[in-house]
N, C-alpha and C. Protein backbone atom coordinates (compact mmCIF):
# COMPACT_ATOMS: atom_id res chain seq x y z
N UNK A 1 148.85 260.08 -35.95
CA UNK A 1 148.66 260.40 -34.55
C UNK A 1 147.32 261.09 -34.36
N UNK A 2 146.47 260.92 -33.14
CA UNK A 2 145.41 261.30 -33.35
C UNK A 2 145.64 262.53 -32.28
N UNK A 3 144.11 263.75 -32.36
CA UNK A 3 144.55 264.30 -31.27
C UNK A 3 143.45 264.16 -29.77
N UNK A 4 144.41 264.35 -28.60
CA UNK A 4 143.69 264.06 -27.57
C UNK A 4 142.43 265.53 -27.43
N UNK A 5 141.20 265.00 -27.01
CA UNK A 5 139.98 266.32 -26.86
C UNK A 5 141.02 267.16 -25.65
N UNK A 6 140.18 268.47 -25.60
CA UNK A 6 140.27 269.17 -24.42
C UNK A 6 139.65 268.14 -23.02
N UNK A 7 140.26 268.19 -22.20
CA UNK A 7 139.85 267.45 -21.08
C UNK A 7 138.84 268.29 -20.14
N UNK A 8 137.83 267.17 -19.89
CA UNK A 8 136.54 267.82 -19.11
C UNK A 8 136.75 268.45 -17.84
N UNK A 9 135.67 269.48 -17.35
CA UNK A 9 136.02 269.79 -16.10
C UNK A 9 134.89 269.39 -15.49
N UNK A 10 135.01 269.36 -13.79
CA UNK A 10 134.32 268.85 -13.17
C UNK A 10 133.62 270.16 -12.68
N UNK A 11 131.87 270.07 -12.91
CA UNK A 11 131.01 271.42 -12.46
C UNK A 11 130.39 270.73 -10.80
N UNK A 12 130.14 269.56 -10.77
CA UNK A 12 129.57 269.57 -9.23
C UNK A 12 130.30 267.87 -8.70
N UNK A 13 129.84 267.92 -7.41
CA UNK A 13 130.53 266.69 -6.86
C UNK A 13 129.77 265.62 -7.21
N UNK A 14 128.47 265.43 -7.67
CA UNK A 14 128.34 264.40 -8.22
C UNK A 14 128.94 263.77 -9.44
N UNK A 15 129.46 264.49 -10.10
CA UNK A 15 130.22 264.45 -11.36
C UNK A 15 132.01 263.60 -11.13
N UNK A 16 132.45 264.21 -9.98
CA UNK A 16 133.34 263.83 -9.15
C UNK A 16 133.34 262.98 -8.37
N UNK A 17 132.16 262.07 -7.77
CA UNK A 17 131.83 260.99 -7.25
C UNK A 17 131.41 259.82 -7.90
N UNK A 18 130.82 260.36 -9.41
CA UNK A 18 130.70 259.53 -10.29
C UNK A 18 131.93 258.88 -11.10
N UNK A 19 133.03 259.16 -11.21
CA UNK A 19 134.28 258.71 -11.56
C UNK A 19 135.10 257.20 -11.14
N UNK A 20 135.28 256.49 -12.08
CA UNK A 20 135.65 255.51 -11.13
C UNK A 20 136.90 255.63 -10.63
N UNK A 21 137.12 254.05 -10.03
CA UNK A 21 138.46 253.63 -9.54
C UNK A 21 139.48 254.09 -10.43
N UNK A 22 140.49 254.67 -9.90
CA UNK A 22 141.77 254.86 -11.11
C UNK A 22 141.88 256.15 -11.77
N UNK A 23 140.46 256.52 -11.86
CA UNK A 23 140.82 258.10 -12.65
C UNK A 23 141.54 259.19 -11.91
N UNK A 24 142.25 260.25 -12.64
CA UNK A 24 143.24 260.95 -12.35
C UNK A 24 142.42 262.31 -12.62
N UNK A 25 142.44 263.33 -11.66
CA UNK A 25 141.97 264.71 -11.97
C UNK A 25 143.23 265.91 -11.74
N UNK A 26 142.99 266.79 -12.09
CA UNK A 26 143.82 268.01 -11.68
C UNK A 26 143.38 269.23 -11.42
N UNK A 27 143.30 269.87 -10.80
CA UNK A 27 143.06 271.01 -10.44
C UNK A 27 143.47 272.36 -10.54
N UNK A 28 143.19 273.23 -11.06
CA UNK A 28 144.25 274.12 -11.66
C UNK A 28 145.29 274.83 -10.82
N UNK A 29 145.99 275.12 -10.63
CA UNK A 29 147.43 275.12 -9.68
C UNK A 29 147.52 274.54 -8.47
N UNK A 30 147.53 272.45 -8.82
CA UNK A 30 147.83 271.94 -7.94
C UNK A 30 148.24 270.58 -8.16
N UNK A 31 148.52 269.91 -7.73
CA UNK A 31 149.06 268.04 -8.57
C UNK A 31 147.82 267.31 -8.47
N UNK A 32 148.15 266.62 -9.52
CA UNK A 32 147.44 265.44 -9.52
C UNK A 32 146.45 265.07 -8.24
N UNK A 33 145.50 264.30 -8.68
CA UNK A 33 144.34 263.70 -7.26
C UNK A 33 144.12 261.98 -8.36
N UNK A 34 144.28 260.72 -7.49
CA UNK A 34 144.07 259.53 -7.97
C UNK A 34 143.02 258.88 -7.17
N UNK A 35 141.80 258.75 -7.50
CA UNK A 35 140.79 257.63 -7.09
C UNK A 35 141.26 256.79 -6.39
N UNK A 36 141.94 256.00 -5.02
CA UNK A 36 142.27 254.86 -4.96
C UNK A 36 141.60 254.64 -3.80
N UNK A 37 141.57 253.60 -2.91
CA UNK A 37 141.51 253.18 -1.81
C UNK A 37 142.49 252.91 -0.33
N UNK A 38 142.16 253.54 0.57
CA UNK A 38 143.03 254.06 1.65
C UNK A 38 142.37 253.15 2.98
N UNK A 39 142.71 253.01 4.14
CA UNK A 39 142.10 252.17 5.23
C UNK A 39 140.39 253.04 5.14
N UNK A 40 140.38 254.08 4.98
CA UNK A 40 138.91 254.70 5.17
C UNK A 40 138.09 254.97 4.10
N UNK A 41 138.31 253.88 2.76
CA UNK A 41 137.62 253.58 2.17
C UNK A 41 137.96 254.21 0.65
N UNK A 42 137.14 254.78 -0.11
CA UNK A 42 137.56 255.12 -1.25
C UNK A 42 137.63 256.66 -0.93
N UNK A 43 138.93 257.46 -1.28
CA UNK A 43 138.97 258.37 -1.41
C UNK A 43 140.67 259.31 -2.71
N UNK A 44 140.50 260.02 -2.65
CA UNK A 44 141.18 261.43 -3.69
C UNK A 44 142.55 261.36 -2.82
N UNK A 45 143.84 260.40 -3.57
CA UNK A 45 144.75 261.33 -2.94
C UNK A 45 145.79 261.89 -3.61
N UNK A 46 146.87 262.67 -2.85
CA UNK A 46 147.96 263.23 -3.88
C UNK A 46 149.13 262.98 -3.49
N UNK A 47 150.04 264.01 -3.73
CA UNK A 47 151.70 263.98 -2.94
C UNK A 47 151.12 264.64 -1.67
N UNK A 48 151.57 264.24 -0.63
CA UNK A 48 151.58 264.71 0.84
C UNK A 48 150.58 264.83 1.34
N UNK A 49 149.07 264.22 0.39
CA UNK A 49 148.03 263.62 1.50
C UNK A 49 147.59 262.30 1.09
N UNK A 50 148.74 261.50 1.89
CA UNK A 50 148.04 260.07 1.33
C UNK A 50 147.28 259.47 2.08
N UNK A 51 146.56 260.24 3.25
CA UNK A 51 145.00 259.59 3.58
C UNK A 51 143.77 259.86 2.75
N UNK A 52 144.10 260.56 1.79
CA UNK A 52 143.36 261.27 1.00
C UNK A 52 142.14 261.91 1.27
N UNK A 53 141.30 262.51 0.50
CA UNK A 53 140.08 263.68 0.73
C UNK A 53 138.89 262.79 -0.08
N UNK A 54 137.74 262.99 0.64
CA UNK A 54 136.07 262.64 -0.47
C UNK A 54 136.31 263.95 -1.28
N UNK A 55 135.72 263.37 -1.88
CA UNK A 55 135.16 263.61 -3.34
C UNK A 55 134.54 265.19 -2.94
N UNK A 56 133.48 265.31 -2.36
CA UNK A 56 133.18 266.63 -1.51
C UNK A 56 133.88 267.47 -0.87
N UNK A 57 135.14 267.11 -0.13
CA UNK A 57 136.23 267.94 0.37
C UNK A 57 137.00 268.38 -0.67
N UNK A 58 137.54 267.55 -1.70
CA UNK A 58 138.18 267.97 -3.00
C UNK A 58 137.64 268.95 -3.35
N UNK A 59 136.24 268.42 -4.14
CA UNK A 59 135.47 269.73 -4.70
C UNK A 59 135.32 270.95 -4.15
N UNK A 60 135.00 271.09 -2.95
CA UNK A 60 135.02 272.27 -1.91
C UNK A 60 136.00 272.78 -2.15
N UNK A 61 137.15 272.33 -1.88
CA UNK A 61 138.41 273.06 -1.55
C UNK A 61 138.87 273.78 -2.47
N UNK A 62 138.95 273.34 -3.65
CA UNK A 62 139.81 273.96 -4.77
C UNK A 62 138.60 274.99 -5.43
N UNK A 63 137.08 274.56 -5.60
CA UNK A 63 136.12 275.51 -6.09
C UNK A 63 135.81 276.53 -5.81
N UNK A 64 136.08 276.77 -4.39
CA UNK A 64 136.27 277.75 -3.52
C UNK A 64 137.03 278.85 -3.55
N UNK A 65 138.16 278.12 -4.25
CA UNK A 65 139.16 278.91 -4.45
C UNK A 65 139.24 279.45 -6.05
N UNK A 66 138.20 279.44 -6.29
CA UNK A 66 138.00 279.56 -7.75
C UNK A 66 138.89 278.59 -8.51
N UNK A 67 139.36 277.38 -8.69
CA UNK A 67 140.56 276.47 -8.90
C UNK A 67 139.63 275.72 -9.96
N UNK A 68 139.29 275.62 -11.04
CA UNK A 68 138.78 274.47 -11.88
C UNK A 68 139.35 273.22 -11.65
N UNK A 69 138.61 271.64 -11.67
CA UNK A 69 139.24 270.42 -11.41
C UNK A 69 138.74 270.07 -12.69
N UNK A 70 140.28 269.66 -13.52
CA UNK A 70 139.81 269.10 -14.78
C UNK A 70 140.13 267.32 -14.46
N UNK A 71 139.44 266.45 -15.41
CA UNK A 71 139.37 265.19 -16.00
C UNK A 71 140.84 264.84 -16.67
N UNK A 72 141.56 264.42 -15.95
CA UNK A 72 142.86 263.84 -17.02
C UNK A 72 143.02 262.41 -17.52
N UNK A 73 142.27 261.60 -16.67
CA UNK A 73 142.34 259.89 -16.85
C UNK A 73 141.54 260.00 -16.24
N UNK A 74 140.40 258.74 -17.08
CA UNK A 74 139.80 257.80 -16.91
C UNK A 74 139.42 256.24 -17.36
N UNK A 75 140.18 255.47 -16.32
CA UNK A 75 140.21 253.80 -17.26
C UNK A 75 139.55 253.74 -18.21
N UNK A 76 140.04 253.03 -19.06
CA UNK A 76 138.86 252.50 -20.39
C UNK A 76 138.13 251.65 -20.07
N UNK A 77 138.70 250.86 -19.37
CA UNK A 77 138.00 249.09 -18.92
C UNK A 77 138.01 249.44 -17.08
N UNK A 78 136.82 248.39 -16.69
CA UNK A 78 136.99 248.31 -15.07
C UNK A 78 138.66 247.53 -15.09
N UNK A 79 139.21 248.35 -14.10
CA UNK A 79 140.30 247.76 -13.51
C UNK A 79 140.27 246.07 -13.41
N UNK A 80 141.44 245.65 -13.91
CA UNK A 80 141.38 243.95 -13.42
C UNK A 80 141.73 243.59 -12.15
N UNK A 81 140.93 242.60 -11.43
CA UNK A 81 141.31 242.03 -10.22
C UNK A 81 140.88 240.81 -9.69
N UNK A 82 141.95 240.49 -9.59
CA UNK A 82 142.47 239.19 -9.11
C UNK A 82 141.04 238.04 -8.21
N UNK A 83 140.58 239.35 -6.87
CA UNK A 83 139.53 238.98 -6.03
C UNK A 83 138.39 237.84 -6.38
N UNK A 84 138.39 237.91 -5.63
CA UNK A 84 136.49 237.59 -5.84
C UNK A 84 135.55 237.56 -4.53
N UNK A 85 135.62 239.08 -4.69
CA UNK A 85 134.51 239.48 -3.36
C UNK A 85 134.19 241.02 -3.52
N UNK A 86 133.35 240.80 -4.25
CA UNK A 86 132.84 242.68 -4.66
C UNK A 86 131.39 242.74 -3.91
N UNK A 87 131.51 244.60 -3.86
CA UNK A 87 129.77 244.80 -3.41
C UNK A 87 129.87 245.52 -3.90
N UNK A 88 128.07 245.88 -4.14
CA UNK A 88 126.99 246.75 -4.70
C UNK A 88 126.41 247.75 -4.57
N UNK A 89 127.39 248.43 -3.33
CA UNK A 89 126.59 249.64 -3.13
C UNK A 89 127.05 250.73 -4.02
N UNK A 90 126.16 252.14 -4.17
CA UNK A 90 126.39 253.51 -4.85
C UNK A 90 126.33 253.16 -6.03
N UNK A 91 125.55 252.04 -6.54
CA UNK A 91 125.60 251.65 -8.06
C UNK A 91 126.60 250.70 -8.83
N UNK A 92 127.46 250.69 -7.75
CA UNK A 92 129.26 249.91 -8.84
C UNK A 92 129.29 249.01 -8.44
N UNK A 93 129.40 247.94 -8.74
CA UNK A 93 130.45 246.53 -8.18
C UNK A 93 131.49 246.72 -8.09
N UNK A 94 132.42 246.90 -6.81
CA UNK A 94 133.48 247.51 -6.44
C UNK A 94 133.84 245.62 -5.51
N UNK A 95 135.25 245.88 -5.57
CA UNK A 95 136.21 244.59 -4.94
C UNK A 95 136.49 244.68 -3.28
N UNK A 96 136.11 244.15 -2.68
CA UNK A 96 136.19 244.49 -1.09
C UNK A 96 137.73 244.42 -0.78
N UNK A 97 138.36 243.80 -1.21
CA UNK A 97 139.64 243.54 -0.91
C UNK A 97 140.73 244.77 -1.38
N UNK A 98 140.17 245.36 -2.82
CA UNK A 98 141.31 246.02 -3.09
C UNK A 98 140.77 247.47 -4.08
N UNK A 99 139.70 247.33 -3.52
CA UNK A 99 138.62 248.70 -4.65
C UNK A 99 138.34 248.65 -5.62
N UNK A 100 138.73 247.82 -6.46
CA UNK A 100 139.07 247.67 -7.81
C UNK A 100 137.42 248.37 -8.57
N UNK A 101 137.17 249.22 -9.26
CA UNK A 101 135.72 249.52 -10.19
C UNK A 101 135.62 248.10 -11.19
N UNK A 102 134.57 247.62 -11.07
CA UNK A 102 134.39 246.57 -11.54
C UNK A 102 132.76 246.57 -12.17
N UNK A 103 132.20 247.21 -12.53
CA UNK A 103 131.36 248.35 -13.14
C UNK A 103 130.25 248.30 -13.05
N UNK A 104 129.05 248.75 -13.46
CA UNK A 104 127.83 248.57 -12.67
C UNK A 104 127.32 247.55 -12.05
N UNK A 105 126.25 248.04 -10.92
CA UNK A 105 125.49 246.93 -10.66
C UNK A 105 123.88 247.64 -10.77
N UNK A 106 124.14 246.24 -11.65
CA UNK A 106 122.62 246.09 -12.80
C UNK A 106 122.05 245.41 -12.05
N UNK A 107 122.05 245.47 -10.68
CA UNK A 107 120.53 244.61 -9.51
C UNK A 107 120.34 245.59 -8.56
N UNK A 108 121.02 246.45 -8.55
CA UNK A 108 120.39 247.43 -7.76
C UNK A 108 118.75 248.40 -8.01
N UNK A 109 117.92 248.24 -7.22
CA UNK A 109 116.69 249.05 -7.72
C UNK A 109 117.28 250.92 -7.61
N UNK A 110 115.89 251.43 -8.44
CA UNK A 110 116.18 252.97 -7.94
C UNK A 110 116.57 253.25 -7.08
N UNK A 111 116.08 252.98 -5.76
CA UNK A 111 116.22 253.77 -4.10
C UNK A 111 117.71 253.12 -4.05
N UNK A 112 118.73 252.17 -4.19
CA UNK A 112 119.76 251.01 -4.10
C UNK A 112 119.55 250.27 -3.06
N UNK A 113 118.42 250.08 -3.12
CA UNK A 113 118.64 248.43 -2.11
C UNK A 113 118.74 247.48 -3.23
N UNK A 114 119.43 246.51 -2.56
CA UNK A 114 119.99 245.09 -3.20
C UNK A 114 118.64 244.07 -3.47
C-alpha cells in the first residue's frame, strides 16, 4: 500500500482557478467544494449551494475567515466526453455541452486570442 502525500493548500485564487474540471477541495471546517458546471457556467459547488460560487468568492470567503482550502482530488486524465464541441478560452479546451476539462489549448497565443 502506498502512502497518500499531505494534500496541497490553496495560497491564492489563481491557484484555485487553475484547477480543473472535477477536482474536489475542502476547506477547513466546511464540506467539500466540486469544480462542475451549473447554467452560469463553471463554478465551486457544495451541499446547499448548488448554484455554486467562482473560484474568487470561494477563496474570499473561507480566507477571510482564516479557513485554509486544501486540494483533495484532482483528475488524473481530462475527464471523458462523449461531445464534440469544445472551446479555448482561459487556456483549456473545455466541452460546451457539458464542461468536461479536456486539457490545454496549445493555439492559444500569450495575450489568449485564438
Amino acid at each position: 500500500q502506498g502512502v497518500r502525500p499531505p494534500a496541497s493548500e490553496i495560497t491564492d485564487q489563481d491557484e484555485l482557478r487553475a484547477l480543473p474540471y472535477g477536482s474536489i477541495v475542502l476547506p477547513k471546517h466546511a464540506s467539500p467544494w466540486m469544480l462542475t458546471t451549473v447554467p452560469a457556467g463553471f463554478r465551486w459547488v457544495a451541499e446547499g449551494i448548488p448554484d455554486g460560487w467562482t473560484a474568487d468568492r470561494l477563496f474570499n470567503h473561507f480566507t477571510v475567515m482564516g479557513c485554509p482550502i486544501s486540494v483533495i482530488h484532482v483528475p488524473a486524465e481530462a475527464a471523458d466526453c462523449p461531445h464534440d464541441s469544445r472551446s479555448g478560452a482561459d487556456g483549456r479546451w473545455r466541452c460546451d455541452q457539458c464542461g468536461a476539462d479536456c486539457g490545454p489549448n496549445t493555439y492559444l497565443t500569450e495575450d489568449g486570442a485564438e
